[in-house]
N, C-alpha and C. Protein backbone atom coordinates (compact mmCIF):
# COMPACT_ATOMS: atom_id res chain seq x y z
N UNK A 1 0.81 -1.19 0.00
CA UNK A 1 0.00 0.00 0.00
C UNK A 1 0.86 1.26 0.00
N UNK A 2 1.86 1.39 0.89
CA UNK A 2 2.35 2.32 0.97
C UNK A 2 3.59 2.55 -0.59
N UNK A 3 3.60 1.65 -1.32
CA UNK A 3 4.79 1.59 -2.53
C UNK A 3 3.23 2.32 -3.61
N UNK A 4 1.94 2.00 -3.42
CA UNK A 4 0.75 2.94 -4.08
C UNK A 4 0.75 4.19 -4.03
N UNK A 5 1.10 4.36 -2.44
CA UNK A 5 0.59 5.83 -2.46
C UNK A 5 2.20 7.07 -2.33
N UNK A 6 3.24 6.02 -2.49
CA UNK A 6 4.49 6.90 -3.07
C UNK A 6 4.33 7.45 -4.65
N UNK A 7 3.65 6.48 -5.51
CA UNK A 7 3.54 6.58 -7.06
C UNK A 7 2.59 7.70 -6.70
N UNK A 8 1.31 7.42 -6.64
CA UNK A 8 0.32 8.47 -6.78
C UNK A 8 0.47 9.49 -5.87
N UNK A 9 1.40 9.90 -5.35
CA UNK A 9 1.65 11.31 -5.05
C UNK A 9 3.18 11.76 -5.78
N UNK A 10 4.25 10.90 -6.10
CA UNK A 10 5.24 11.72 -7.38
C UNK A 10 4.41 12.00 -8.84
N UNK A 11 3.17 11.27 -9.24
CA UNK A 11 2.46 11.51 -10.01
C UNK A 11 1.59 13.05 -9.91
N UNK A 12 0.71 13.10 -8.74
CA UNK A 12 0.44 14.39 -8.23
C UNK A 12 1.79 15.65 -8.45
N UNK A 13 2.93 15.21 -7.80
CA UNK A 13 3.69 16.55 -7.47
C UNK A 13 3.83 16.79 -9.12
N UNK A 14 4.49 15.49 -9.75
CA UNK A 14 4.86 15.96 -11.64
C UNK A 14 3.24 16.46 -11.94
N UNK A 15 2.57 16.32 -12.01
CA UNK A 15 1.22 17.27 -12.21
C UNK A 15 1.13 18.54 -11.82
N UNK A 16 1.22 18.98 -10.71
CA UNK A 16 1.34 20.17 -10.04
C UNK A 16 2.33 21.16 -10.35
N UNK A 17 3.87 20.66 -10.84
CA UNK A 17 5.00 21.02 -11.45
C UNK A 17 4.39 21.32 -12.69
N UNK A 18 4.30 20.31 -13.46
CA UNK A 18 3.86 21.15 -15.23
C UNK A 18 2.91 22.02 -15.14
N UNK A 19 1.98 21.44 -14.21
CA UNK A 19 0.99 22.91 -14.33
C UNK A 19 1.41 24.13 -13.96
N UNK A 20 2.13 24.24 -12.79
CA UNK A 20 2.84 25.72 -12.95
C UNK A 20 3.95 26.00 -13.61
N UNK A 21 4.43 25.25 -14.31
CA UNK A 21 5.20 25.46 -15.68
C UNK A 21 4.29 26.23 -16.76
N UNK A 22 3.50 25.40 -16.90
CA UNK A 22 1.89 25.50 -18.18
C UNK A 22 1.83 27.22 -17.66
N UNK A 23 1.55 27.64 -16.69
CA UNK A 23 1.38 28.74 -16.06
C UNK A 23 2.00 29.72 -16.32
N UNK A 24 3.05 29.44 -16.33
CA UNK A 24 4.62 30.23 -16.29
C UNK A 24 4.58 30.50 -17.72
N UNK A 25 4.52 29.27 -18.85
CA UNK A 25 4.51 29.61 -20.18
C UNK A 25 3.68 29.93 -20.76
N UNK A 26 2.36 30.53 -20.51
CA UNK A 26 1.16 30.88 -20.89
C UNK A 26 1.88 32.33 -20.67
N UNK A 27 2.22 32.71 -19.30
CA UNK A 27 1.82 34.01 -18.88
C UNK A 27 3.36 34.67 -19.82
N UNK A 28 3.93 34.27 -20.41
CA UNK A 28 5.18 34.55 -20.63
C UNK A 28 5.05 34.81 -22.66
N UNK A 29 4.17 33.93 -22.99
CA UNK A 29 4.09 33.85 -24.77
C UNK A 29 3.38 35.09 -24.77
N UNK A 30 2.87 35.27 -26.32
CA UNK A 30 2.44 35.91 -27.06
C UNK A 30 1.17 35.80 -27.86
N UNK A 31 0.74 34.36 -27.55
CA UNK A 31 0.07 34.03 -28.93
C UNK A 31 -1.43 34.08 -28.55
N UNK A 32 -2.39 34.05 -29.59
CA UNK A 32 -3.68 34.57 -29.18
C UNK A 32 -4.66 33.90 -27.95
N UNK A 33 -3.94 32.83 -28.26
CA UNK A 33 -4.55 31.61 -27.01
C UNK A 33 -3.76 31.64 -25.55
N UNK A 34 -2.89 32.29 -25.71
CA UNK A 34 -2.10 32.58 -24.30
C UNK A 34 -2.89 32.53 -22.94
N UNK A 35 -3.83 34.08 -22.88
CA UNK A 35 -4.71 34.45 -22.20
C UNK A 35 -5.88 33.57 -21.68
N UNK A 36 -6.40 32.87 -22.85
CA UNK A 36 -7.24 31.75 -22.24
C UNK A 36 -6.47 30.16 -21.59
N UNK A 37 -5.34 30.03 -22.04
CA UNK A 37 -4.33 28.96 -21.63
C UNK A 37 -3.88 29.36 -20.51
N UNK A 38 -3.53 30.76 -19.99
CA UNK A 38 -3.39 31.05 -18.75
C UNK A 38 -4.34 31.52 -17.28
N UNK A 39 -5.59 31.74 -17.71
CA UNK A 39 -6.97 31.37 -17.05
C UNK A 39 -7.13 30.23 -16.79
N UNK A 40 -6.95 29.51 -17.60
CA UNK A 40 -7.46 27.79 -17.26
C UNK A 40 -6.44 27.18 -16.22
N UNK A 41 -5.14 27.09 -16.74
CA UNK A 41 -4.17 26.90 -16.02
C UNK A 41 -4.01 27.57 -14.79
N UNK A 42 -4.24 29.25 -14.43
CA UNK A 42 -4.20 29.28 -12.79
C UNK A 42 -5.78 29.06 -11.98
N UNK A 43 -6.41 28.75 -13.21
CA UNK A 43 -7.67 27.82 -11.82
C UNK A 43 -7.60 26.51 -11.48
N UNK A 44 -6.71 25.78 -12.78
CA UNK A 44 -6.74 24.03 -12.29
C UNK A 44 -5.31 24.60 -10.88
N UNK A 45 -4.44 25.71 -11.36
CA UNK A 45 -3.63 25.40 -10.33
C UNK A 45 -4.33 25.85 -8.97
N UNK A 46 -5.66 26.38 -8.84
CA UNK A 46 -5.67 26.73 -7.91
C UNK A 46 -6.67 25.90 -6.92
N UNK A 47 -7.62 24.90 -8.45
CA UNK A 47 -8.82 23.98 -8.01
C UNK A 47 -8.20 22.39 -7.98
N UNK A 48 -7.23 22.19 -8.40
CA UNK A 48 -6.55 20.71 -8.66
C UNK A 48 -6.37 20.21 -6.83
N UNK A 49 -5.65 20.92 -6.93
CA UNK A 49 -4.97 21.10 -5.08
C UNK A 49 -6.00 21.09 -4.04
N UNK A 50 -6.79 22.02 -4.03
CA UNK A 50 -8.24 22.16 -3.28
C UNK A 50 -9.01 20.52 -3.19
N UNK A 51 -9.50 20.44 -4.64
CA UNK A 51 -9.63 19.29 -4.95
C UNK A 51 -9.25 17.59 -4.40
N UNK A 52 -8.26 17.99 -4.30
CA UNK A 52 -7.35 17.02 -4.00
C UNK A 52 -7.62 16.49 -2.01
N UNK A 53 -7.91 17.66 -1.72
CA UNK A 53 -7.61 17.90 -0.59
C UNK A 53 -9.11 17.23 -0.19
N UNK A 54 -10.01 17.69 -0.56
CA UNK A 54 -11.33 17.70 -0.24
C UNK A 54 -11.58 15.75 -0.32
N UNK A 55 -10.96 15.26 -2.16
CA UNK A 55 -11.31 13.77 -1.99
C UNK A 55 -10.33 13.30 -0.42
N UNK A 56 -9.24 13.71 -0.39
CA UNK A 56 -8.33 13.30 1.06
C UNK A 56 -9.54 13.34 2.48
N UNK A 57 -9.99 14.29 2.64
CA UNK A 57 -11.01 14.12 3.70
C UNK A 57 -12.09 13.30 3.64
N UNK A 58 -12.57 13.22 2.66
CA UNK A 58 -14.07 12.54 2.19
C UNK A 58 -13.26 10.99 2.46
N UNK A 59 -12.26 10.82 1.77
CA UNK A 59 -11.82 9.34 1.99
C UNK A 59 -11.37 8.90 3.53
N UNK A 60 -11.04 9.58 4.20
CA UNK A 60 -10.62 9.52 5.76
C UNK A 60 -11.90 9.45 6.57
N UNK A 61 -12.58 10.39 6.47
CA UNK A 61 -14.22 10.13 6.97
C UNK A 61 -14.97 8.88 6.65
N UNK A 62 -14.76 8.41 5.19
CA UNK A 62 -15.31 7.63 4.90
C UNK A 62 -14.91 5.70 5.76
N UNK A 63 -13.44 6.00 5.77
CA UNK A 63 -12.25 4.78 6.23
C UNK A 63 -13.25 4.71 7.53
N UNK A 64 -12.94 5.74 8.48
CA UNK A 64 -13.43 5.92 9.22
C UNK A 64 -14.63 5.50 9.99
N UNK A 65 -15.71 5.80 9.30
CA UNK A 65 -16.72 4.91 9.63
C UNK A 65 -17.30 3.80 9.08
N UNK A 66 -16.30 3.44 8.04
CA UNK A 66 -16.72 2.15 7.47
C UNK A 66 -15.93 0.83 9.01
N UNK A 67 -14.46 1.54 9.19
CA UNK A 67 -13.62 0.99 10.81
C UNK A 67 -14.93 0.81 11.55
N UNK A 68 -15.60 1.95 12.02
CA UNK A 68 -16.74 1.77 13.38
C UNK A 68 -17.52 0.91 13.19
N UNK A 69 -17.93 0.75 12.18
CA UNK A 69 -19.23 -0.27 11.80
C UNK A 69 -18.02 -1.38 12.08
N UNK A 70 -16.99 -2.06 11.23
CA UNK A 70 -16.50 -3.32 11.57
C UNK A 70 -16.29 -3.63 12.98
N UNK A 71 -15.62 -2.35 13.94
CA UNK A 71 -15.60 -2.78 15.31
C UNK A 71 -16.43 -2.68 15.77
N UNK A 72 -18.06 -2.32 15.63
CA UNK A 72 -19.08 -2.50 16.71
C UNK A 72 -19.58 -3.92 16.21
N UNK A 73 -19.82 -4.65 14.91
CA UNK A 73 -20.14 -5.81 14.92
C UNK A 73 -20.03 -6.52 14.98
């Protein structure tokens, strides 16, 4: 489990990295699509993370009382 959740979080961070790369090179070009490539890009950078965070709780709550039910029965 724990060799799972090393992958799917260097997967997360290389996600999080290009996207503020993506960010960086949006806000930096010229070209007509820039502006909308750099809108999109600082809301996933700002909703990806949030996101992320929110399934992290929902899944801990969830562990959680799925545990209580096994130890009360």
């Amino acid at each position: 489990m724990k060799k799972i959740k090393r992958v799917l979080a260097m997967i997360a961070v290389i996600f999080l990295v290009s996207l503020y790369g993506l960010t960086l090179y949006a806000a930096l070009t010229s070209s007509p699509d820039s502006h909308a490539l750099f809108q999109a890009s600082l809301y996933c950078t700002v909703a990806v993370p949030i996101m992320i965070y929110a399934y992290i709780l929902v899944y801990r709550l969830l562990k959680k009382d799925s545990q209580d039910k096994i130890h009360k029965e």
